[in-house]
N, C-alpha and C. Protein backbone atom coordinates (compact mmCIF):
# COMPACT_ATOMS: atom_id res chain seq x y z
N UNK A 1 213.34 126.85 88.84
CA UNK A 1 212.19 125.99 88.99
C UNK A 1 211.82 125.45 87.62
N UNK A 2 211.72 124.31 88.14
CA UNK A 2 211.00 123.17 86.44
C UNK A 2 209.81 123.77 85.45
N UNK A 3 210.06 123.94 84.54
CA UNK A 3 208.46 124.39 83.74
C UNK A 3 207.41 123.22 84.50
N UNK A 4 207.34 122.47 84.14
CA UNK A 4 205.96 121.32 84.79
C UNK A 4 206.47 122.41 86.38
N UNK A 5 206.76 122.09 87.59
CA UNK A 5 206.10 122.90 88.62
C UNK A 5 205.61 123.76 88.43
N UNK A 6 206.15 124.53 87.57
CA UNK A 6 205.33 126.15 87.40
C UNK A 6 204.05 126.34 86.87
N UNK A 7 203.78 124.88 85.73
CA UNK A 7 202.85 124.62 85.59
C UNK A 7 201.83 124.15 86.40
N UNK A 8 202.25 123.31 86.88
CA UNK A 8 201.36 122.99 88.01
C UNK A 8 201.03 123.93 89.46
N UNK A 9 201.76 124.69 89.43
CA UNK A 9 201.17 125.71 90.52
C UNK A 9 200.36 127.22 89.48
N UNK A 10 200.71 127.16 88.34
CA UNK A 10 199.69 128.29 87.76
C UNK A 10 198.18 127.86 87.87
N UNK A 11 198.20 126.10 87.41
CA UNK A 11 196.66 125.72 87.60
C UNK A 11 196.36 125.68 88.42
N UNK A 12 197.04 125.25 89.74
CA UNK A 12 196.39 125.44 90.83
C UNK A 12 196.27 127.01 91.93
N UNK A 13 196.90 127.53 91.25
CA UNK A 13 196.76 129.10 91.44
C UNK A 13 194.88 129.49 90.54
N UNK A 14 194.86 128.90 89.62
CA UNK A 14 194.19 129.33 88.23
C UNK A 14 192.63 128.38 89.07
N UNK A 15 192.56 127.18 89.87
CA UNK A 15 191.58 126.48 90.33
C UNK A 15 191.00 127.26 91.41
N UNK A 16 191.96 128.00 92.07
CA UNK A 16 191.75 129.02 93.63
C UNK A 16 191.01 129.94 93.51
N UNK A 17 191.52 130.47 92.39
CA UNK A 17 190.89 131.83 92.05
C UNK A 17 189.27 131.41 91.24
N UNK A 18 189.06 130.12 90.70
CA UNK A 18 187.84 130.11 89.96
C UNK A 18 186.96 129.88 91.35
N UNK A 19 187.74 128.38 92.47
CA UNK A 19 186.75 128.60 93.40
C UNK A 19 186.14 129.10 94.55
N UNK A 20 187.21 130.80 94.23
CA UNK A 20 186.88 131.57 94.85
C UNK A 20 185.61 132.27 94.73
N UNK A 21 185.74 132.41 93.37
CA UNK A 21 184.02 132.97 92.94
C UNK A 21 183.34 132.03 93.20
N UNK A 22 183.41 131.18 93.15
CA UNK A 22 182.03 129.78 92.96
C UNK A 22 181.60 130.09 94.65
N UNK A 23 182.61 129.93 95.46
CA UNK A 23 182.22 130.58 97.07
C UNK A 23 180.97 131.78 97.26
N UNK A 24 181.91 133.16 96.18
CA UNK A 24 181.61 134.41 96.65
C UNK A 24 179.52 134.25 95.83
N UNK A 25 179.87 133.69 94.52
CA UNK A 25 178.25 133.58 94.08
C UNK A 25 177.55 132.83 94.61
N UNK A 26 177.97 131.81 95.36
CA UNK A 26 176.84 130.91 96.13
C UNK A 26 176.72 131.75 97.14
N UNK A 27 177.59 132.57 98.19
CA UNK A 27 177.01 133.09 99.55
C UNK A 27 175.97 134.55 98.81
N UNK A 28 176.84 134.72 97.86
CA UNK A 28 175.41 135.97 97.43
C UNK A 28 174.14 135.14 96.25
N UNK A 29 174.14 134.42 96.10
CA UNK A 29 172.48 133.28 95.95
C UNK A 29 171.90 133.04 96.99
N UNK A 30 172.46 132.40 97.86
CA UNK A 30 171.86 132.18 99.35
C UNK A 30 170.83 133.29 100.07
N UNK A 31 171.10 134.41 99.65
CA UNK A 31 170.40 136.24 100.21
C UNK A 31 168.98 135.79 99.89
N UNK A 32 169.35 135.06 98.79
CA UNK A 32 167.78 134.98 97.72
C UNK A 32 167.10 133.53 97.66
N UNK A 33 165.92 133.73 97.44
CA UNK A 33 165.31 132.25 97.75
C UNK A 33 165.33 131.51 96.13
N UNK A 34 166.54 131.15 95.79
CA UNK A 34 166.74 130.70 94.83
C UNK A 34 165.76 129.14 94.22
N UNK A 35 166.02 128.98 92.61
CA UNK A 35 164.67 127.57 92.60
C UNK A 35 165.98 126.66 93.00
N UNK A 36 165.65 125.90 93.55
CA UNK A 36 166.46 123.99 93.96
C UNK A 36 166.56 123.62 92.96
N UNK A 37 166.27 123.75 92.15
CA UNK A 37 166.06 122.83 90.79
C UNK A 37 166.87 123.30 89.70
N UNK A 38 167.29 124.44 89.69
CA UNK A 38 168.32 124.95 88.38
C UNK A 38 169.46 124.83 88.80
N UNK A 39 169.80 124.23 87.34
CA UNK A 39 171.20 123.46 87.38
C UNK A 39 172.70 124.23 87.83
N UNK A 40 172.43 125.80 87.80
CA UNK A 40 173.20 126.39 88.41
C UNK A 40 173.47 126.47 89.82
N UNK A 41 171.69 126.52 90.38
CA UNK A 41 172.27 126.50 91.62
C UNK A 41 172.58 125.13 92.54
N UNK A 42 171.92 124.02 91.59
CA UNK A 42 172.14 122.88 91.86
C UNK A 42 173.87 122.61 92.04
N UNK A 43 174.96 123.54 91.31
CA UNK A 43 176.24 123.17 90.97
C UNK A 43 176.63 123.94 91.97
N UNK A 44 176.26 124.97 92.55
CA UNK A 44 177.17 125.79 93.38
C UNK A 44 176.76 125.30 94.93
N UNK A 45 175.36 124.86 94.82
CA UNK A 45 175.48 124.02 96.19
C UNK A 45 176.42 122.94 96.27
N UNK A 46 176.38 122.34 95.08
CA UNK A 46 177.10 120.91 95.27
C UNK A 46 178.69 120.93 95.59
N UNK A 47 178.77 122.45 95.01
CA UNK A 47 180.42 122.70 95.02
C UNK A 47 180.83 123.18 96.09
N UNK A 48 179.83 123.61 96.89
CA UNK A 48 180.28 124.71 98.18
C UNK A 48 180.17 123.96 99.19
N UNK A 49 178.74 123.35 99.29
CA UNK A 49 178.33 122.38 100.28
C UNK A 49 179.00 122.11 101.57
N UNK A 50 179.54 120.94 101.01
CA UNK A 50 180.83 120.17 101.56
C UNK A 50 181.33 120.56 102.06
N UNK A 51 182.24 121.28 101.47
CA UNK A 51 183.09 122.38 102.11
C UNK A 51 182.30 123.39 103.37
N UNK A 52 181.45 123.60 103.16
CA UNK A 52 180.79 124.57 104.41
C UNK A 52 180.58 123.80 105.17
N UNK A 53 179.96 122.59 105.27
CA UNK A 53 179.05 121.87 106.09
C UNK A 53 180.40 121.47 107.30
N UNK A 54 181.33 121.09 106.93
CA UNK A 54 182.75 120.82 107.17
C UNK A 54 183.56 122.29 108.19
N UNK A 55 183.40 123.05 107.52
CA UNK A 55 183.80 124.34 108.57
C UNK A 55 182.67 124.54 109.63
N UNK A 56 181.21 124.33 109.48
CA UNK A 56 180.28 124.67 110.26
C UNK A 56 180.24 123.65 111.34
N UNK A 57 180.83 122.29 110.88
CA UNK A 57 180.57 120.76 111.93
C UNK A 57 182.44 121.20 113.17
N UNK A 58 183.56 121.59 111.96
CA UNK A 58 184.65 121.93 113.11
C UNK A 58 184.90 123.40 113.77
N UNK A 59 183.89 124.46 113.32
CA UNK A 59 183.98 125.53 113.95
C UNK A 59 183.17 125.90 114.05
N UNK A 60 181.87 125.54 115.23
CA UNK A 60 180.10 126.03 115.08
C UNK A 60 179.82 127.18 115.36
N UNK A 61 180.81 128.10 115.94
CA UNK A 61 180.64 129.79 116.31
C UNK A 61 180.36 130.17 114.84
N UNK A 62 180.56 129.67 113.59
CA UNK A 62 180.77 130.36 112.83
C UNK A 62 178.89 130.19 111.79
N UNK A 63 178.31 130.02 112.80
CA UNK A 63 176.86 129.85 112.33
C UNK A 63 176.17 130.62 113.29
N UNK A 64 176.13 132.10 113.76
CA UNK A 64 175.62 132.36 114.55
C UNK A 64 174.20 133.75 114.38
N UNK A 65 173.34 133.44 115.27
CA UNK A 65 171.83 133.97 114.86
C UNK A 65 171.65 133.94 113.12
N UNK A 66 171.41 132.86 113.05
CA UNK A 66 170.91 132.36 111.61
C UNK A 66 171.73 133.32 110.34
N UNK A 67 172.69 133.60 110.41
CA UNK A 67 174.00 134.04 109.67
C UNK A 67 174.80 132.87 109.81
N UNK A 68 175.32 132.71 108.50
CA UNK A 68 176.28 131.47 108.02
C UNK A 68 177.54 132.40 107.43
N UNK A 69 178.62 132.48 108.93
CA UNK A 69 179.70 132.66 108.18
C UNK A 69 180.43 131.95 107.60
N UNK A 70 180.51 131.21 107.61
CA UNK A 70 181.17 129.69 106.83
C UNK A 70 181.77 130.09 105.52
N UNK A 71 180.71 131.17 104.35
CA UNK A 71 181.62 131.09 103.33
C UNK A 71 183.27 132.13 103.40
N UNK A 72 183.18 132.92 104.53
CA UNK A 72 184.20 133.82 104.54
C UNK A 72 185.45 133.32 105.23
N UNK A 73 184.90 131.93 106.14
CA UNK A 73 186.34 131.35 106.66
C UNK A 73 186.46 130.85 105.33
N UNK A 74 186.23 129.55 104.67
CA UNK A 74 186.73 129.44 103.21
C UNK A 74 187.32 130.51 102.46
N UNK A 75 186.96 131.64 102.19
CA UNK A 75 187.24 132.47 101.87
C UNK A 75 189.03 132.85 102.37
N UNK A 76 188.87 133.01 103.48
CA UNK A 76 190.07 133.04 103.86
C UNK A 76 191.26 132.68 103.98
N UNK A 77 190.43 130.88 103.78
CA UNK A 77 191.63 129.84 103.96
C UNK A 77 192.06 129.84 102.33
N UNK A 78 191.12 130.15 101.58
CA UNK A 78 191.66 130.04 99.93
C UNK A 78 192.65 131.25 100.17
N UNK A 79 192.61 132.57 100.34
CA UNK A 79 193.48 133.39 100.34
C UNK A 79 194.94 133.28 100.46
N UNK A 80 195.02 132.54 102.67
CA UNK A 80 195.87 132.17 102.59
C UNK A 80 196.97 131.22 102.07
N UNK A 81 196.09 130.08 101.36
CA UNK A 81 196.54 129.22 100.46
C UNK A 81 197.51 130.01 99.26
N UNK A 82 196.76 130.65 98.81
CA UNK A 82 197.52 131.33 97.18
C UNK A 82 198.38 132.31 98.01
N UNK A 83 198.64 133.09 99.28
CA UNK A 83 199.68 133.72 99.25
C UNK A 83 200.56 133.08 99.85
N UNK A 84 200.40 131.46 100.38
CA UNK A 84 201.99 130.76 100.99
C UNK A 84 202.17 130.44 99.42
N UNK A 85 201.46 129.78 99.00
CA UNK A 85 201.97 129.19 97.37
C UNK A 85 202.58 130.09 96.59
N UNK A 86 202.45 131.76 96.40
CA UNK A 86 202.82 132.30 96.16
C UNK A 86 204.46 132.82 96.62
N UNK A 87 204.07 132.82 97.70
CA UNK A 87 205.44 132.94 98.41
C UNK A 87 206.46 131.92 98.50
N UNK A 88 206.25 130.67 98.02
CA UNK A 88 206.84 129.69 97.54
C UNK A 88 207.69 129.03 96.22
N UNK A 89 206.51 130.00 95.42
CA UNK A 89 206.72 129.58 94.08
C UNK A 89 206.45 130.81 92.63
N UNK A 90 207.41 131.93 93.75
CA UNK A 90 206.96 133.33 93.05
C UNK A 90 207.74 133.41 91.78
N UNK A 91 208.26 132.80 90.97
CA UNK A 91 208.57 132.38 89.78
C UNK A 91 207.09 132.34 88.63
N UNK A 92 206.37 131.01 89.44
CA UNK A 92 204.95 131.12 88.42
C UNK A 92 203.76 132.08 88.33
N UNK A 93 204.20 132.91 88.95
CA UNK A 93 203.52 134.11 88.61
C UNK A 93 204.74 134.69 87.14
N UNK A 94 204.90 134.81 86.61
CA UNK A 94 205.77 134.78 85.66
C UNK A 94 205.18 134.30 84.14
């Protein structure tokens, strides 16, 4: 395998894993009645958002008695992402 692919699947190995946390700290902010207004949480809504609003509009079971599972299907789908990519391109782990 080409250095540039390998490169390019470490960063995007390296993007998975950052917005995996950005997921896991916004669903544990959410517990808490965070301010709207700080720029942190202003970023992790903005980053997660989308993405949830999107799993919650094509899979609505996953909002049920005012529990938002939404961040753990993401969750999941990032997982499975990095272990086909992995299993693809098990060189750039290297």
């Amino acid at each position: 395998m080409g250095p540039i692919i390998q490169g390019i699947v470490f960063i995007l190995l390296q993007i998975l894993f950052l917005y995996k946390w950005v997921v896991i700290i916004s669903a544990l902010i959410s517990w808490v009645r965070p301010d709207p207004y700080n720029p942190v949480v202003r970023f992790l809504r903005g980053a997660t958002e989308p993405v949830f609003y999107r799993i919650r509009r094509w899979m609505p079971f996953v909002y049920v008695s005012g529990v938002d599972l939404s961040p753990i299907v993401v969750l999941l789908g990032i997982i499975f992402l990095e272990i086909v990519i992995k299993g693809y391109f098990p060189l750039a782990m290297m």
